[in-house]
C-alpha atoms as a PDB file:
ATOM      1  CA  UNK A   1     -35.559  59.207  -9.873  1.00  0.00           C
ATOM      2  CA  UNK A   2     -32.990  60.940 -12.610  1.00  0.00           C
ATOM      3  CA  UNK A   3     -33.840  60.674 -15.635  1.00  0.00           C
ATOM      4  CA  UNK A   4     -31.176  58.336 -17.983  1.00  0.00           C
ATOM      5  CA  UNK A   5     -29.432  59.153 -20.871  1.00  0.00           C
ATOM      6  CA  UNK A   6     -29.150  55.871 -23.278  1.00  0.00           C
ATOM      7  CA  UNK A   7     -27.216  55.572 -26.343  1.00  0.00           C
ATOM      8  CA  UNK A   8     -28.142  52.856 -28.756  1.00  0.00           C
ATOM      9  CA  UNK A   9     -24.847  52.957 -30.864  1.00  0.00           C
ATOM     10  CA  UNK A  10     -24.266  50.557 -34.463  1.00  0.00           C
ATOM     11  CA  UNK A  11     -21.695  51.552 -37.113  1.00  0.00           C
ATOM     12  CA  UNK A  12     -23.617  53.662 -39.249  1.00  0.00           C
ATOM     13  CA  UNK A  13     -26.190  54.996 -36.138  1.00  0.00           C
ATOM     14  CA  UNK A  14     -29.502  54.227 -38.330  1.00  0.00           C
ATOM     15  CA  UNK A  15     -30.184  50.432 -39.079  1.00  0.00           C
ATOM     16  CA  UNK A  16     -29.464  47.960 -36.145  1.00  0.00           C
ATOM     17  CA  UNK A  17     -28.946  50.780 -33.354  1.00  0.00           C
ATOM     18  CA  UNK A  18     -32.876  51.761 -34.103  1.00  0.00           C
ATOM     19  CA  UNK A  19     -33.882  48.259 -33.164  1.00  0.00           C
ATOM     20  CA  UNK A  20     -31.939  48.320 -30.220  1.00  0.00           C
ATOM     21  CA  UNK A  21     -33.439  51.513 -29.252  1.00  0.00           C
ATOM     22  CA  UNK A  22     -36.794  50.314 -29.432  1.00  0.00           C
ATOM     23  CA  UNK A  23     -35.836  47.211 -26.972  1.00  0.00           C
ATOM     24  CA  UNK A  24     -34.628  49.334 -24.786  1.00  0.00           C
ATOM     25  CA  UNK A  25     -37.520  51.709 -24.792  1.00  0.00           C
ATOM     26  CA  UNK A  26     -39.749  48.775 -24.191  1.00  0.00           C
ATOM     27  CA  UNK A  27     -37.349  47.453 -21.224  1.00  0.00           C
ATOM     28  CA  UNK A  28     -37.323  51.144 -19.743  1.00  0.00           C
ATOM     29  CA  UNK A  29     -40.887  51.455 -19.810  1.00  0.00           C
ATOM     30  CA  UNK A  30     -41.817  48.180 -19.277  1.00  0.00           C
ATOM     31  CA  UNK A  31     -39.812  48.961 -15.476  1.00  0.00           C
ATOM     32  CA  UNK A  32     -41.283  52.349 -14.965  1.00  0.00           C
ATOM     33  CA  UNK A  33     -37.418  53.960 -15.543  1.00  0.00           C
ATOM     34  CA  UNK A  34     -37.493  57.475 -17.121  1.00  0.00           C
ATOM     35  CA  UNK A  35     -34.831  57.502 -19.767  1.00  0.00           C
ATOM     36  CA  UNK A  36     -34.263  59.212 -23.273  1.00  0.00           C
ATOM     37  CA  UNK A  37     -32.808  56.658 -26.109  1.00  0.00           C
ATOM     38  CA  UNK A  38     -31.091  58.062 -28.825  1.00  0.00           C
ATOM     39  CA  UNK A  39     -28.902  56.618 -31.583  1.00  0.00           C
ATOM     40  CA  UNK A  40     -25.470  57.257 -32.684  1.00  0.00           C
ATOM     41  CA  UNK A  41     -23.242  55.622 -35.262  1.00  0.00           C
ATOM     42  CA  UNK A  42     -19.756  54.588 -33.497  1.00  0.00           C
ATOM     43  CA  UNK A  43     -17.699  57.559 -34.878  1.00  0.00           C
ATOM     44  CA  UNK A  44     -19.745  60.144 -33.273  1.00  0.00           C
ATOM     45  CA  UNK A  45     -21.344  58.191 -30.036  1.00  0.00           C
ATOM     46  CA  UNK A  46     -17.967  59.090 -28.001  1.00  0.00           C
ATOM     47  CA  UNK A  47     -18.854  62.817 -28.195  1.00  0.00           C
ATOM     48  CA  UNK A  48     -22.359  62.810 -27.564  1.00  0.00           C
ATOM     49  CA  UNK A  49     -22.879  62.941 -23.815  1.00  0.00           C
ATOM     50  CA  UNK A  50     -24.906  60.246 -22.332  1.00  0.00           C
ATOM     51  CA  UNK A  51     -25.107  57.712 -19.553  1.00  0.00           C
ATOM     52  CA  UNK A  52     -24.291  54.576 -20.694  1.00  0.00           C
ATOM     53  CA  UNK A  53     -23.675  53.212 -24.180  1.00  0.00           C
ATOM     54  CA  UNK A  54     -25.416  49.741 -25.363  1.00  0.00           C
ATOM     55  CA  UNK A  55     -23.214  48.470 -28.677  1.00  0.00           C
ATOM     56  CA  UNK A  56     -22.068  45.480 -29.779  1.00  0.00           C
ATOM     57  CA  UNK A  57     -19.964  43.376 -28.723  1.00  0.00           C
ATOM     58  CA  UNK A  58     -17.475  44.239 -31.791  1.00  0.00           C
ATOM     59  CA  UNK A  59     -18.037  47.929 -31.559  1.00  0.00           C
ATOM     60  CA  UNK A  60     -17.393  47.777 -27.614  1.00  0.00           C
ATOM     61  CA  UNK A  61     -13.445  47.495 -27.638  1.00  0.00           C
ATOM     62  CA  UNK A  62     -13.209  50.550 -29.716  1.00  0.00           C
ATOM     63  CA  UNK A  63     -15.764  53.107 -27.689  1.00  0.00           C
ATOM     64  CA  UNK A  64     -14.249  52.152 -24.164  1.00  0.00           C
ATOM     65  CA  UNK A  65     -11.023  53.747 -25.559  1.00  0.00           C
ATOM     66  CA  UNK A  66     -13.205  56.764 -26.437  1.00  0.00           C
ATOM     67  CA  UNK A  67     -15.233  57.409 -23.601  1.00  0.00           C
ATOM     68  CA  UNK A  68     -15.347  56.820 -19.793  1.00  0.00           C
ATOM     69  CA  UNK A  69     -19.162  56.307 -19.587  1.00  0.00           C
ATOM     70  CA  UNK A  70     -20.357  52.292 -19.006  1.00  0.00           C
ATOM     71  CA  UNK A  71     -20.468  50.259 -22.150  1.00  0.00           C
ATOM     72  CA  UNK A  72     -23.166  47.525 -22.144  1.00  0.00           C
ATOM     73  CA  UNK A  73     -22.555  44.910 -25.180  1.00  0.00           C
ATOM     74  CA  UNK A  74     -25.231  42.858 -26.337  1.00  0.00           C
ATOM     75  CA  UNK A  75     -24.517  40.227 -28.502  1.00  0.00           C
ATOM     76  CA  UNK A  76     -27.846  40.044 -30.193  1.00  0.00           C
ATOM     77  CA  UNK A  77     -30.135  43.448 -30.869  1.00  0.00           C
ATOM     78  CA  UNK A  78     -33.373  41.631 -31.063  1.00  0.00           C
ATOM     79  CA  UNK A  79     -33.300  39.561 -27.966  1.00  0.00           C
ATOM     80  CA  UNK A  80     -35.038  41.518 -25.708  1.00  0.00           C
ATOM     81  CA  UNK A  81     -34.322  39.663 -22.329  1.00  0.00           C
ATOM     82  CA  UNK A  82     -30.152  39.908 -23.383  1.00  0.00           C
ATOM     83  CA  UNK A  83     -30.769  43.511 -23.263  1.00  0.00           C
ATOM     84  CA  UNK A  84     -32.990  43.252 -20.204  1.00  0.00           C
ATOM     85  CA  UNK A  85     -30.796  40.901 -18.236  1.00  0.00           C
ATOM     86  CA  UNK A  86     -27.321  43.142 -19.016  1.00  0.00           C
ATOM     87  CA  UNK A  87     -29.013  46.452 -19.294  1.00  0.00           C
ATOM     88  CA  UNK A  88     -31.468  46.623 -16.582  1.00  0.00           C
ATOM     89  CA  UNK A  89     -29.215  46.440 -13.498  1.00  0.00           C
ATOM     90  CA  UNK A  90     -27.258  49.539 -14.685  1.00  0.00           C
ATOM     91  CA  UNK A  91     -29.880  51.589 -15.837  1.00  0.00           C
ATOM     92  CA  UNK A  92     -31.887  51.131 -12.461  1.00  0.00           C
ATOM     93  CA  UNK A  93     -28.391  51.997 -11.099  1.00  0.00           C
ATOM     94  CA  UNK A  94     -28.310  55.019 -12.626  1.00  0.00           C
ATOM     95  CA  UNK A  95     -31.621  56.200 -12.100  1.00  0.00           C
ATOM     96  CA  UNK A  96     -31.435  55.978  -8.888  1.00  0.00           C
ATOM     97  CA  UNK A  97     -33.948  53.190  -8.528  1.00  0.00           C
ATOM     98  CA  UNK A  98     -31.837  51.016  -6.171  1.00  0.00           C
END
């Protein structure tokens, strides 16, 4: 299984992206995935290489124009199953776990 590259990404890269992080963490963990989380604010996330970018729904319009990795937007940071039912599927994809 490869090991996936997440980017938690808000607009300054320290307040809401950190909660997101964590959910994901918990997700990746919670399905035996093998995945490093980091966080970015939106001006830098398009250079730092990753996988996939989760962002929000108004920050995902702008970073699709930026990058060519997958964007998954969640509409709400601290809902855990959002992130689990949008996020999952591609980061199992990308992993290599089906």
């Amino acid at each position: 299984m490869k090991r996936v590259s997440v980017l938690a990404v808000c607009g300054f890269g320290v307040g809401s992206s950190m909660i997101l992080k964590m959910k994901i963490d918990d997700i990746v963990k919670a399905h035996g995935l093998d995945a490093e989380v980091l966080t970015a604010d939106v001006g830098t996330a398009a250079a730092t290489p990753c996988d996939v970018i989760f962002t929000s729904g108004e920050l995902e319009a702008s970073l699709k124009e930026q990058t060519q990795v997958p964007i998954v937007a969640i509409h709400n940071f601290v809902n855990r199953k959002e992130i689990e039912e949008k996020g999952l599927p591609i980061l199992k994809m990308l992993s290599g776990a089906i």
